[in-house]
PDB file of N, CA and C in Angstrom:
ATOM      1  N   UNK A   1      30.080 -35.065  32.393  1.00  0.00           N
ATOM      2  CA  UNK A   1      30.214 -33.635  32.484  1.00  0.00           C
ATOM      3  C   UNK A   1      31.587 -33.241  31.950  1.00  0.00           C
ATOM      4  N   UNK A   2      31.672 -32.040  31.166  1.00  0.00           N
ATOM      5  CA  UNK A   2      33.172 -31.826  30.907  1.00  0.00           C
ATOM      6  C   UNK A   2      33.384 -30.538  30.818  1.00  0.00           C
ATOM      7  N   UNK A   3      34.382 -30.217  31.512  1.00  0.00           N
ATOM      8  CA  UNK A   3      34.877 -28.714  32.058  1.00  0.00           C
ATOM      9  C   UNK A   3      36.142 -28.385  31.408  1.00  0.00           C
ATOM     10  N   UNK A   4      37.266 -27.591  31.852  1.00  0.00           N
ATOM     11  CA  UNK A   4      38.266 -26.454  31.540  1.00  0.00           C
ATOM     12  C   UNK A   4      39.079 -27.136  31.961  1.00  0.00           C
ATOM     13  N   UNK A   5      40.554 -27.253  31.250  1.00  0.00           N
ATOM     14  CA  UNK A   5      41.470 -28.153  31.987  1.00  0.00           C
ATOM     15  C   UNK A   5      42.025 -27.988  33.334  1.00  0.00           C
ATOM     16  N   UNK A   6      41.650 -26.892  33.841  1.00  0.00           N
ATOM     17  CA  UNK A   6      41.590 -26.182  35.267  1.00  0.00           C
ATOM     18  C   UNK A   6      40.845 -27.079  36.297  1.00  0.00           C
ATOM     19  N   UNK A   7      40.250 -28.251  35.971  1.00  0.00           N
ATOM     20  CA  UNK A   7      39.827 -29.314  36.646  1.00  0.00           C
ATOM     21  C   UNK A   7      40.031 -30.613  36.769  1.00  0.00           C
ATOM     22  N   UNK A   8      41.518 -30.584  35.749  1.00  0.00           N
ATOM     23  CA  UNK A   8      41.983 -31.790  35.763  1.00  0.00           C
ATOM     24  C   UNK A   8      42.407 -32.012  37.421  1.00  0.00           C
ATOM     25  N   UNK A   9      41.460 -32.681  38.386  1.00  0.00           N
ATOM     26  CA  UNK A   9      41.869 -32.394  39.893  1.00  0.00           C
ATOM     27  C   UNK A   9      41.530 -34.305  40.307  1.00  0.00           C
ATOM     28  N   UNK A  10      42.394 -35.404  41.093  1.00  0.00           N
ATOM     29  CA  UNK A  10      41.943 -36.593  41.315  1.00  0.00           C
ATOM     30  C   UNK A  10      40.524 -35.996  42.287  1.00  0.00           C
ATOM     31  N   UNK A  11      40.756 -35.238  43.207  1.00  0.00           N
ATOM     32  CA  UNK A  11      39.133 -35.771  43.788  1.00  0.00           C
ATOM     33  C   UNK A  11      38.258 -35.016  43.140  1.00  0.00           C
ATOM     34  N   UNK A  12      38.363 -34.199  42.104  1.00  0.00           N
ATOM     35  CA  UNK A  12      36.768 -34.036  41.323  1.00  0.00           C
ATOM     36  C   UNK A  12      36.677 -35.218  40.616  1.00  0.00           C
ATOM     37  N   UNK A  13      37.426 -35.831  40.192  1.00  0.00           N
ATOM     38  CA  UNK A  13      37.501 -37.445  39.585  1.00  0.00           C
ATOM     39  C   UNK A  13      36.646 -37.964  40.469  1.00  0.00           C
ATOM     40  N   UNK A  14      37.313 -38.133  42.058  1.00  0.00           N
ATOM     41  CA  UNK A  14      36.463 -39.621  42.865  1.00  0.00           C
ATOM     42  C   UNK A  14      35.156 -38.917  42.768  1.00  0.00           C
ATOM     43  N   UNK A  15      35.139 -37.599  43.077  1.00  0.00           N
ATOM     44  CA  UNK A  15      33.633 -37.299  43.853  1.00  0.00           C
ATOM     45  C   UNK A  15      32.634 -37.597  42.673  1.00  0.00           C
ATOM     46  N   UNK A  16      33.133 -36.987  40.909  1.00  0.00           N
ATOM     47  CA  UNK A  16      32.147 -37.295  40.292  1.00  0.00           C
ATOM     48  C   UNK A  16      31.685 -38.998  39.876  1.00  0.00           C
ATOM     49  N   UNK A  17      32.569 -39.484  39.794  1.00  0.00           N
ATOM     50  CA  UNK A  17      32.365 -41.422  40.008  1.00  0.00           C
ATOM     51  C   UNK A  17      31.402 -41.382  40.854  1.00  0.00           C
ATOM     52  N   UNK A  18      31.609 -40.736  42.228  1.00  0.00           N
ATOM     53  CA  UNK A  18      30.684 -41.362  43.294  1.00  0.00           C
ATOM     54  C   UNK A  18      29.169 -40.510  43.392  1.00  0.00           C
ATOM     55  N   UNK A  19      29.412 -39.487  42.940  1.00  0.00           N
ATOM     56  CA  UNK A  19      27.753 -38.743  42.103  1.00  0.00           C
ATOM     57  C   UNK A  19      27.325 -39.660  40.791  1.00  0.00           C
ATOM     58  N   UNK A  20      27.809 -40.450  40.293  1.00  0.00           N
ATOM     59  CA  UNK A  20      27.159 -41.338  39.146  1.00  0.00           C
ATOM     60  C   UNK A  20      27.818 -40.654  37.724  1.00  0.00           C
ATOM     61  N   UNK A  21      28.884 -39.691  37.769  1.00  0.00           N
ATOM     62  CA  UNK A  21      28.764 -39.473  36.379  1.00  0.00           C
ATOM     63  C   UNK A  21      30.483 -39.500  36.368  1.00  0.00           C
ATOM     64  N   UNK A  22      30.812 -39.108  35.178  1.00  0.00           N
ATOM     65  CA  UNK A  22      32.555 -39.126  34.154  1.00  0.00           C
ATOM     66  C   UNK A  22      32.531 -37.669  34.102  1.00  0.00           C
ATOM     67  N   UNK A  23      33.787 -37.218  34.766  1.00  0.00           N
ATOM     68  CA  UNK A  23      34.013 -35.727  34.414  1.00  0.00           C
ATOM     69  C   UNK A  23      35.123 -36.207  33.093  1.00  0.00           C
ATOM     70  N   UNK A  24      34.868 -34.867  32.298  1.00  0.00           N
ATOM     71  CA  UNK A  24      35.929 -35.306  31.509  1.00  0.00           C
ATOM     72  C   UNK A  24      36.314 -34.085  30.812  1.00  0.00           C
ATOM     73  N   UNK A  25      37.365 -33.907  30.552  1.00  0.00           N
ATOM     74  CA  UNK A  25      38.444 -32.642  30.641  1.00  0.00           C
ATOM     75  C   UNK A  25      39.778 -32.810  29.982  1.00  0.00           C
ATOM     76  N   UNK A  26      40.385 -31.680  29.474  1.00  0.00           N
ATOM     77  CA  UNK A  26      41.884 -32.358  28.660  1.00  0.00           C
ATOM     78  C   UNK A  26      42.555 -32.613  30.117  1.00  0.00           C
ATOM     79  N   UNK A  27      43.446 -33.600  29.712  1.00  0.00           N
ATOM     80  CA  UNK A  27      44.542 -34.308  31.072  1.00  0.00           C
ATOM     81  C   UNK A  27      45.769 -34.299  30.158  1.00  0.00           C
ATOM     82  N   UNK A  28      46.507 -34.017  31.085  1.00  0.00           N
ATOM     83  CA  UNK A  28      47.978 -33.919  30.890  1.00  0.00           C
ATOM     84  C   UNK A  28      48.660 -35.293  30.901  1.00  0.00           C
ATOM     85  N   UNK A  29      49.546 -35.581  30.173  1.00  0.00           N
ATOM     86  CA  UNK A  29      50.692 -36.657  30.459  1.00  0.00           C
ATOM     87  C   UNK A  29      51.591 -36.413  31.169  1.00  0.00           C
ATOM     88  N   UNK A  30      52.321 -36.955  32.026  1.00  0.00           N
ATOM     89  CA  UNK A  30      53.447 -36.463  32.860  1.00  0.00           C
ATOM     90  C   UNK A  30      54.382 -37.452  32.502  1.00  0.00           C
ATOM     91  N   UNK A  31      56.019 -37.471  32.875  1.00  0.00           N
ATOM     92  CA  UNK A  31      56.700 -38.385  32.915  1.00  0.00           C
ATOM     93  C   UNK A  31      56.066 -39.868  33.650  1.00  0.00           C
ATOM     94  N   UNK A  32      55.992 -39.807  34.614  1.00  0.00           N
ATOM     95  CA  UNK A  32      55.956 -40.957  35.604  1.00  0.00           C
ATOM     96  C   UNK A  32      53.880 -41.344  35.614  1.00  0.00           C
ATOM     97  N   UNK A  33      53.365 -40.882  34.952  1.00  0.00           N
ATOM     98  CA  UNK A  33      52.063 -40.696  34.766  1.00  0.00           C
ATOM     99  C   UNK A  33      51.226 -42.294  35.386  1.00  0.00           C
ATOM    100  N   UNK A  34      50.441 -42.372  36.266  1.00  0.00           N
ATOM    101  CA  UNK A  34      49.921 -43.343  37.050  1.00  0.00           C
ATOM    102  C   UNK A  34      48.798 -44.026  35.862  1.00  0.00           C
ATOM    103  N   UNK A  35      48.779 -45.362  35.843  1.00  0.00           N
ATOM    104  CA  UNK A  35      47.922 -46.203  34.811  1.00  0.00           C
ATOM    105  C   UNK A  35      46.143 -45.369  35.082  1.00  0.00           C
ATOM    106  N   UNK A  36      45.851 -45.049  36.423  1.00  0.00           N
ATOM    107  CA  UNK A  36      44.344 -44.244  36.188  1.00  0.00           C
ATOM    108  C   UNK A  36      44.563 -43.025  35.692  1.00  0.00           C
ATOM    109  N   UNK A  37      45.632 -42.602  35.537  1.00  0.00           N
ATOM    110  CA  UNK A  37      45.513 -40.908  34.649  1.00  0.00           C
ATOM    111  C   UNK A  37      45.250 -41.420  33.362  1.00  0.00           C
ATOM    112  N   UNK A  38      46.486 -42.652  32.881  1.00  0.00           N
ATOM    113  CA  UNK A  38      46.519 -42.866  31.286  1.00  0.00           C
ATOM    114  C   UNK A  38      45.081 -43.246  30.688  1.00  0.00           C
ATOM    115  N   UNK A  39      44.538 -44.248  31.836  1.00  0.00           N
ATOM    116  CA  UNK A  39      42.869 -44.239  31.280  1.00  0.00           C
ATOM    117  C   UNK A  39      42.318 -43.275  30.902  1.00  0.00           C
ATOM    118  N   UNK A  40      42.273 -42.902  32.043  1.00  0.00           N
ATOM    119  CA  UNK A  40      41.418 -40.918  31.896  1.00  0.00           C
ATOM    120  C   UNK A  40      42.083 -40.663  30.302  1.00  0.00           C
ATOM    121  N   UNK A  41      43.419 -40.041  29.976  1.00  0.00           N
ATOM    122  CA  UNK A  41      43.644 -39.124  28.962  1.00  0.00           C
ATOM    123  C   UNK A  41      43.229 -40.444  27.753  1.00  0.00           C
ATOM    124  N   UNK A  42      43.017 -41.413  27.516  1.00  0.00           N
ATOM    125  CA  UNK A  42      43.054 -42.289  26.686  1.00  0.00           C
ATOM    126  C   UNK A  42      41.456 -41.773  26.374  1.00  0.00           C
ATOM    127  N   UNK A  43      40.637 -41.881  27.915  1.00  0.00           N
ATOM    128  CA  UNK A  43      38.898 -42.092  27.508  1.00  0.00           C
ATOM    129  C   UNK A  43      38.481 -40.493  26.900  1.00  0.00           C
ATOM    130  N   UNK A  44      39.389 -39.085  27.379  1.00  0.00           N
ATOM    131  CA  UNK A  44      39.301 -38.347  26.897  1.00  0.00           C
ATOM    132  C   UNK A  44      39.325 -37.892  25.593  1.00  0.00           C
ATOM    133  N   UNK A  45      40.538 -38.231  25.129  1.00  0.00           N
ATOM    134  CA  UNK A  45      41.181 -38.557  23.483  1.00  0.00           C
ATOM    135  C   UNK A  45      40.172 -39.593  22.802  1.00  0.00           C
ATOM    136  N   UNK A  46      39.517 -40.430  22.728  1.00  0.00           N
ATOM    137  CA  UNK A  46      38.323 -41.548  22.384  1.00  0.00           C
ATOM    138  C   UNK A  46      37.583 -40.165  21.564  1.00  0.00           C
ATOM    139  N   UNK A  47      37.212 -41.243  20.743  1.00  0.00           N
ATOM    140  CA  UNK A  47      35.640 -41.089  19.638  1.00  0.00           C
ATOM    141  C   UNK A  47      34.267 -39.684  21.284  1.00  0.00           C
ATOM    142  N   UNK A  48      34.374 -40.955  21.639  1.00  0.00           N
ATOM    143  CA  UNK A  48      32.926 -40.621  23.126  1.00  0.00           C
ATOM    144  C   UNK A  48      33.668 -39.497  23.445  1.00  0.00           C
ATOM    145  N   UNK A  49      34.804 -39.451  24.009  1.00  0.00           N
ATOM    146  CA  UNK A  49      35.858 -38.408  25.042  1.00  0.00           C
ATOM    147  C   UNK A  49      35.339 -37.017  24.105  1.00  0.00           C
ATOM    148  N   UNK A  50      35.907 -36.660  23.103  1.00  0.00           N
ATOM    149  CA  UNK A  50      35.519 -36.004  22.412  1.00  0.00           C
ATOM    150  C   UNK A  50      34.422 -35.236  22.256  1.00  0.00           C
ATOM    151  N   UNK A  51      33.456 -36.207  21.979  1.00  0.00           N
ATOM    152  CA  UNK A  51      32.100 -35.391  21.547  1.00  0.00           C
ATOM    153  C   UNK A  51      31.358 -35.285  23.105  1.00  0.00           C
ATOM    154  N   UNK A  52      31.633 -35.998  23.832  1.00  0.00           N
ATOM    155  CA  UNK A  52      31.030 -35.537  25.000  1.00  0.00           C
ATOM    156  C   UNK A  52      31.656 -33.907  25.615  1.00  0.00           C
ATOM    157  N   UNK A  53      32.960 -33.698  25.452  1.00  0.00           N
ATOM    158  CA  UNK A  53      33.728 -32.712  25.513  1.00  0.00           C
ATOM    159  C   UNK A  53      33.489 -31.627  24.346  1.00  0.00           C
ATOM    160  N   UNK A  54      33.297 -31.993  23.162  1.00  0.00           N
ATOM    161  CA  UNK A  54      33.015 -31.313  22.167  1.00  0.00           C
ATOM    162  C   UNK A  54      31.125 -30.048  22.719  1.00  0.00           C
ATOM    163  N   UNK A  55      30.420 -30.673  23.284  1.00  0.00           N
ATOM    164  CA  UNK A  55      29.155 -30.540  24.097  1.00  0.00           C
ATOM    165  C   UNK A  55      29.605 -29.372  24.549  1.00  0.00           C
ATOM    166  N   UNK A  56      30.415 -29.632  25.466  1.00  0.00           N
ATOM    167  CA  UNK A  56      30.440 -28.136  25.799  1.00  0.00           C
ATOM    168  C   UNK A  56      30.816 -26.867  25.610  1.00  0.00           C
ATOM    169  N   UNK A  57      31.195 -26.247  24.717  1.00  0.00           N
ATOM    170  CA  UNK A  57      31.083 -25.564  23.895  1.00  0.00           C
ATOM    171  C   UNK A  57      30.187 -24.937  23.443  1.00  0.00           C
ATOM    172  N   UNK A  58      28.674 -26.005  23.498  1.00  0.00           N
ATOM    173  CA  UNK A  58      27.785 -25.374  22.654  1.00  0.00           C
ATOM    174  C   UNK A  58      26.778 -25.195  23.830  1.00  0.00           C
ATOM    175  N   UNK A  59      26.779 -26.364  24.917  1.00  0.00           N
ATOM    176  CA  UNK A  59      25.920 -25.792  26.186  1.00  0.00           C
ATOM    177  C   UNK A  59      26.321 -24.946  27.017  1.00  0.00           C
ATOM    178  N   UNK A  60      27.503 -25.114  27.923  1.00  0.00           N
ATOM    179  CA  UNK A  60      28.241 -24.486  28.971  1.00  0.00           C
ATOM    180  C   UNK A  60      28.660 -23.010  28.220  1.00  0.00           C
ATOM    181  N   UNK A  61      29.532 -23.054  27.254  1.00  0.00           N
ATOM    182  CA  UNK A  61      29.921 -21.606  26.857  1.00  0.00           C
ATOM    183  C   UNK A  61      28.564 -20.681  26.691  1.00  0.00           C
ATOM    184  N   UNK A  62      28.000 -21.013  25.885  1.00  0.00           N
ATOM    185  CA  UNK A  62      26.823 -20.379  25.529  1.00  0.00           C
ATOM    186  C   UNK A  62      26.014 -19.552  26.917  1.00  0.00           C
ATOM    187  N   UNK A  63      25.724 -20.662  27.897  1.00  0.00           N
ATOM    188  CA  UNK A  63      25.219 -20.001  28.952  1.00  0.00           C
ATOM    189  C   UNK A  63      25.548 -18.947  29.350  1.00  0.00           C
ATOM    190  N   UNK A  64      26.918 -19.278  29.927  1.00  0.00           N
ATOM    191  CA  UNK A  64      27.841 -18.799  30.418  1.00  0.00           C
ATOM    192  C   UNK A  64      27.985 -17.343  29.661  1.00  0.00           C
ATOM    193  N   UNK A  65      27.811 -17.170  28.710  1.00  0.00           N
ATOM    194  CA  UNK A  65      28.372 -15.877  27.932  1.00  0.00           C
ATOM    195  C   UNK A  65      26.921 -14.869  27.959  1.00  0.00           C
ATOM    196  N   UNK A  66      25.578 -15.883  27.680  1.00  0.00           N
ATOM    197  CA  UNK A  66      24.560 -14.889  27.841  1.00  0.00           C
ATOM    198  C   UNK A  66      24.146 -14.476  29.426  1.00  0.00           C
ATOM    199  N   UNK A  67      24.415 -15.434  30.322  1.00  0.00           N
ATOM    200  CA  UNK A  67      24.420 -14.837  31.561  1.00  0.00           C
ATOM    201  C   UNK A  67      25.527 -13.662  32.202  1.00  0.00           C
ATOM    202  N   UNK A  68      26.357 -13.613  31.482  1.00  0.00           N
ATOM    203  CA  UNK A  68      27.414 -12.596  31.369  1.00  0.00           C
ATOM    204  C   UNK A  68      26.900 -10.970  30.510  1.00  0.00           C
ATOM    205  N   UNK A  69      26.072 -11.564  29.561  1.00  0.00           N
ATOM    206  CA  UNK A  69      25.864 -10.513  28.533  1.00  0.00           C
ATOM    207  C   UNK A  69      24.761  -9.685  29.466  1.00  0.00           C
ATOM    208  N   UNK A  70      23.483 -10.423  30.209  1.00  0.00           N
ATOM    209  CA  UNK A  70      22.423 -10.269  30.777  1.00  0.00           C
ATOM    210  C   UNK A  70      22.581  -8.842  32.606  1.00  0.00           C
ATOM    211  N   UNK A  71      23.739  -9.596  32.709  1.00  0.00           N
ATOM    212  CA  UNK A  71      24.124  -8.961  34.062  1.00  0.00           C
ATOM    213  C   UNK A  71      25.607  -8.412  33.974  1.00  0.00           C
ATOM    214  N   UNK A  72      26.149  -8.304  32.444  1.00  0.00           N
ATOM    215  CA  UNK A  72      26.771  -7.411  32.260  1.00  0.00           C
ATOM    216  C   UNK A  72      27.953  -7.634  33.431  1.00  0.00           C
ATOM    217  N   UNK A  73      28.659  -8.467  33.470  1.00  0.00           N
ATOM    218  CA  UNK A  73      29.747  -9.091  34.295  1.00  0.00           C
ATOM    219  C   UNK A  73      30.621  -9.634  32.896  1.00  0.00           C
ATOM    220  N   UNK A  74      31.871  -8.642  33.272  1.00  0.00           N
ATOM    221  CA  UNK A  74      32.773  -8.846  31.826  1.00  0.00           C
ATOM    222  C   UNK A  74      33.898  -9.273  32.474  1.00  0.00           C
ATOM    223  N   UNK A  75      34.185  -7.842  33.204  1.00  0.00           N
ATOM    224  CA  UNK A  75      35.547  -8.242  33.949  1.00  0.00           C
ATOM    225  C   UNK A  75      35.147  -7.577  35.443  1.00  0.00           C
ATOM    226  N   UNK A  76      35.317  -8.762  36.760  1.00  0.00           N
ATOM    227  CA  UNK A  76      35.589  -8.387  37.923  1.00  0.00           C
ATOM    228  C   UNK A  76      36.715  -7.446  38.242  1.00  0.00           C
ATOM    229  N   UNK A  77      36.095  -6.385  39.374  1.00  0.00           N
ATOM    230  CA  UNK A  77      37.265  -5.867  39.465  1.00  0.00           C
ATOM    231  C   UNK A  77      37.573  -6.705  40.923  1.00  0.00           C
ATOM    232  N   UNK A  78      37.170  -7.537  41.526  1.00  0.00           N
ATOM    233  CA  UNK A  78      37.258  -8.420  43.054  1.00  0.00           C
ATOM    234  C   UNK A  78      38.451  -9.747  42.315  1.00  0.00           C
ATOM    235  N   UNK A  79      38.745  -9.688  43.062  1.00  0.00           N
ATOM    236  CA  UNK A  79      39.800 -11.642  43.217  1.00  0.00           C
ATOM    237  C   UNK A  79      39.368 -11.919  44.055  1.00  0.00           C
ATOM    238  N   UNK A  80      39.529 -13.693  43.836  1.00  0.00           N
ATOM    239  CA  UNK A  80      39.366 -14.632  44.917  1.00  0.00           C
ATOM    240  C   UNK A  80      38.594 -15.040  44.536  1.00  0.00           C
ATOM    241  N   UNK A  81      38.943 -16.595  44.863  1.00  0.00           N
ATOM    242  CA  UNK A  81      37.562 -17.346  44.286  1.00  0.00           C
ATOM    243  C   UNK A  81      36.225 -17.379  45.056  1.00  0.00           C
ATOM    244  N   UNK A  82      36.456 -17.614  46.068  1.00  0.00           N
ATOM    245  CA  UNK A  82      35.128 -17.525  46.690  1.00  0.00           C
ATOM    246  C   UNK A  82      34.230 -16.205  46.590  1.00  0.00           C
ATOM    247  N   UNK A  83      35.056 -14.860  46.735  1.00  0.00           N
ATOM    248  CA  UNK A  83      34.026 -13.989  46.457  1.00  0.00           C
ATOM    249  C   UNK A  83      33.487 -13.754  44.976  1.00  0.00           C
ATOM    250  N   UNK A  84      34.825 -14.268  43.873  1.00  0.00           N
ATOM    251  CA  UNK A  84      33.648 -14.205  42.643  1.00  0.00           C
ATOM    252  C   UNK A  84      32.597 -15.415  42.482  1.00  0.00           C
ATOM    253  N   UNK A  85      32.811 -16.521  43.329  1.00  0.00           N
ATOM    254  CA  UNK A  85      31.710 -17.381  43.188  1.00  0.00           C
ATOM    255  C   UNK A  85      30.382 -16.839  43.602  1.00  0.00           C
ATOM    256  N   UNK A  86      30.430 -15.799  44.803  1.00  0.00           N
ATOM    257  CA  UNK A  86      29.056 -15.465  45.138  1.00  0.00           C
ATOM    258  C   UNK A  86      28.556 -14.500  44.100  1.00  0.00           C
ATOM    259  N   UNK A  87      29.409 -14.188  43.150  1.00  0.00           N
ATOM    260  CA  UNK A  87      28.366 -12.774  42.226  1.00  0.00           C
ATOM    261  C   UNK A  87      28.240 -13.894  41.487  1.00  0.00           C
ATOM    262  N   UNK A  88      28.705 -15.279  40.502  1.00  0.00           N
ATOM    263  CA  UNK A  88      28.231 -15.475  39.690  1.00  0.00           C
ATOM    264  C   UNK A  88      27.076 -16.446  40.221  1.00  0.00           C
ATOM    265  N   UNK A  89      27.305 -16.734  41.644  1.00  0.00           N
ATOM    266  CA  UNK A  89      26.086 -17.447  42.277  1.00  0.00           C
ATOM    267  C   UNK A  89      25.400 -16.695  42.318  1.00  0.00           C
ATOM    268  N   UNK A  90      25.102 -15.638  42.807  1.00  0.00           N
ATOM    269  CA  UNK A  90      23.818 -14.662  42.902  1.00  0.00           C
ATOM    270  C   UNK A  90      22.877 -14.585  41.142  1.00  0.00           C
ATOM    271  N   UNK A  91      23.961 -14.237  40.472  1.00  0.00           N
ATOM    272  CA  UNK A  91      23.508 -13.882  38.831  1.00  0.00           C
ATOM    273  C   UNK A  91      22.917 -15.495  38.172  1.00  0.00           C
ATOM    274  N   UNK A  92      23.001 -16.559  38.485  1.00  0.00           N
ATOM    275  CA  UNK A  92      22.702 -17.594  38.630  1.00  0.00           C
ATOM    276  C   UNK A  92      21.425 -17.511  38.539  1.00  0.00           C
ATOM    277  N   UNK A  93      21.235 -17.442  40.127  1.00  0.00           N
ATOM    278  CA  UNK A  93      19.897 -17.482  40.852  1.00  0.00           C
ATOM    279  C   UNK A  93      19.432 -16.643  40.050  1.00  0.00           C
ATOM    280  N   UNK A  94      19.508 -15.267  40.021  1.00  0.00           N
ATOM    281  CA  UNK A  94      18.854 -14.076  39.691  1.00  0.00           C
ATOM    282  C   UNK A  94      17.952 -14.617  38.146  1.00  0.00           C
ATOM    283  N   UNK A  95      19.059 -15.103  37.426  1.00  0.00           N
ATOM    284  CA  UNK A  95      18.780 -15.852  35.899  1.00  0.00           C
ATOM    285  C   UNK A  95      17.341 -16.825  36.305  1.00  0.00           C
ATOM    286  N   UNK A  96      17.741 -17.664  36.775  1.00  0.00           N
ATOM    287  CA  UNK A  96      16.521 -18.708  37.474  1.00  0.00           C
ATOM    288  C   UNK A  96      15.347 -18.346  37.658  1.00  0.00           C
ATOM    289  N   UNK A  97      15.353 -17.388  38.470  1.00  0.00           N
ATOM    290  CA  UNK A  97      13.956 -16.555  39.128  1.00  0.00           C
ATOM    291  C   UNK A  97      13.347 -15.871  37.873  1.00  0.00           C
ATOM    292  N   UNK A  98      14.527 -14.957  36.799  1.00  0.00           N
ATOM    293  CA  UNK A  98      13.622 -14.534  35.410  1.00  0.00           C
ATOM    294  C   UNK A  98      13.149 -15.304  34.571  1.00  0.00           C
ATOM    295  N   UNK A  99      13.503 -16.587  34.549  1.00  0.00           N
ATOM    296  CA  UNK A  99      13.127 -17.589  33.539  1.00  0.00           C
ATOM    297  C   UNK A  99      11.942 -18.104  34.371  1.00  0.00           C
ATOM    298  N   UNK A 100      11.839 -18.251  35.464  1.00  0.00           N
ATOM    299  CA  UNK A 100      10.434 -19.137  36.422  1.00  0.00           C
ATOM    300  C   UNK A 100       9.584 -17.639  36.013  1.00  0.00           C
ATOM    301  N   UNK A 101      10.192 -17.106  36.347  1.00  0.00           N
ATOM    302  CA  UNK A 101       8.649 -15.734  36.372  1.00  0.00           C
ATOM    303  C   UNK A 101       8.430 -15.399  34.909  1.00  0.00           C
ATOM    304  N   UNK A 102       9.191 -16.011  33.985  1.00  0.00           N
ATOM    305  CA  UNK A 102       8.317 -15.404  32.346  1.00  0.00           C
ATOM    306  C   UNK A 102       7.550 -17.153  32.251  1.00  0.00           C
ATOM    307  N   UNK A 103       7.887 -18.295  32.689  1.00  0.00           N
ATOM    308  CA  UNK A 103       6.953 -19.472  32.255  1.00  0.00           C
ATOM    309  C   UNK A 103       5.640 -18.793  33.089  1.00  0.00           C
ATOM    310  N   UNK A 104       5.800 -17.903  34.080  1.00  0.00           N
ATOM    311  CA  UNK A 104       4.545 -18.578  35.146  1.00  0.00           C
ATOM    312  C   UNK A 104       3.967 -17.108  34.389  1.00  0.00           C
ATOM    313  N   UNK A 105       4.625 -15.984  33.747  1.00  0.00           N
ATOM    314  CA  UNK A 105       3.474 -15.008  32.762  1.00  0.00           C
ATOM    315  C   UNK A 105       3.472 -15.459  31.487  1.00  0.00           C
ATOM    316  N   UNK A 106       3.251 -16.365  31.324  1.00  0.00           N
ATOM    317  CA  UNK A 106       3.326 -17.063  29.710  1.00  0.00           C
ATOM    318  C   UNK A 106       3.888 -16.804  28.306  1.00  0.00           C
ATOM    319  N   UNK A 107       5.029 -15.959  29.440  1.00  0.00           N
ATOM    320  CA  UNK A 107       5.933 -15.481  27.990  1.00  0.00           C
ATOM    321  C   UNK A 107       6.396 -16.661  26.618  1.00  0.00           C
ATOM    322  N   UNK A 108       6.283 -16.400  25.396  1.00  0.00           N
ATOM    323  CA  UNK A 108       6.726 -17.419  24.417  1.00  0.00           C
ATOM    324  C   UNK A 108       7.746 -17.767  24.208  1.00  0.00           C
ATOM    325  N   UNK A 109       9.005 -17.268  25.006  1.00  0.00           N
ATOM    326  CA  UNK A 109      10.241 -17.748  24.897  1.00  0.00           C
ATOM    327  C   UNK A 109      10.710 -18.000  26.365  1.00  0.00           C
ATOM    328  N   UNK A 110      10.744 -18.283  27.833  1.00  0.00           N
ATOM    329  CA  UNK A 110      11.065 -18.087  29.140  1.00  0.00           C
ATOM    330  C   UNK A 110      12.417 -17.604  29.157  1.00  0.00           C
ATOM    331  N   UNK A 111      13.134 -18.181  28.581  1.00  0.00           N
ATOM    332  CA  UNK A 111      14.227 -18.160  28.458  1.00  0.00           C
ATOM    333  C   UNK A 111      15.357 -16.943  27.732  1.00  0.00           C
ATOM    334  N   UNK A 112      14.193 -16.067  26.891  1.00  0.00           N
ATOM    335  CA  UNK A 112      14.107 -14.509  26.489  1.00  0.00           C
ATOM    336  C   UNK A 112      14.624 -13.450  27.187  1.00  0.00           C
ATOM    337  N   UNK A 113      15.985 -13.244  28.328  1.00  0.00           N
ATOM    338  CA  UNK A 113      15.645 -12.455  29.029  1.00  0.00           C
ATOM    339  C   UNK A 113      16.941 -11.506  28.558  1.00  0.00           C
ATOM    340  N   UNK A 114      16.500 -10.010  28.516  1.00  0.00           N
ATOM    341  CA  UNK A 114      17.156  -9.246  28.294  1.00  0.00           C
ATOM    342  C   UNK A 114      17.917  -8.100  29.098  1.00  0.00           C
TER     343      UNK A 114
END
């Protein structure tokens, strides 16, 4: 999985190891920088690091921008993370439920929603 350097965080590291997958994200060098960071920024910087990172861009942004375009969420006027997590959780869901209800009316695109 690879996210915003806003997640360069050690326990989204352990937790995603221990869910089965590699988060991977730009990482910083520091002076005193610990031999598991240098892995990390080494496997990041890699051929793989790259194009797995390169990915998102074309999946994650994309979503992200038409579920924005769809429910018309540009700029919050709320702070805080938790309360903007529940509008983009709600708009989420909301997305979900229009895409299940155009497969189950046999729309030709489900994913069509305007």
């Amino acid at each position: 999985m690879s996210t915003d350097p806003g997640y360069d965080d050690h326990k989204l590291y352990d937790l995603s190891n221990n869910m089965g997958f590699q988060l991977v994200c730009p990482v910083q060098r520091y002076e005193n920088t610990s031999v598991v960071r240098i892995k990390l920024i080494e496997f990041y910087k890699s051929d793989i690091g790259q194009a797995i990172y390169s990915l998102r861009s074309i999946l994650i942004e994309l979503l992200m921008e038409h579920i924005k375009s769809v429910f018309r969420i540009d700029s919050l006027s709320i702070r805080g993370y938790h309360k903007i997590c529940k509008i983009v959780l709600l708009s989420v869901l909301l997305y979900q439920i229009l895409v299940y209800y155009n497969c189950k009316t046999d729309k030709v695109n489900p994913r069509a929603i305007r």
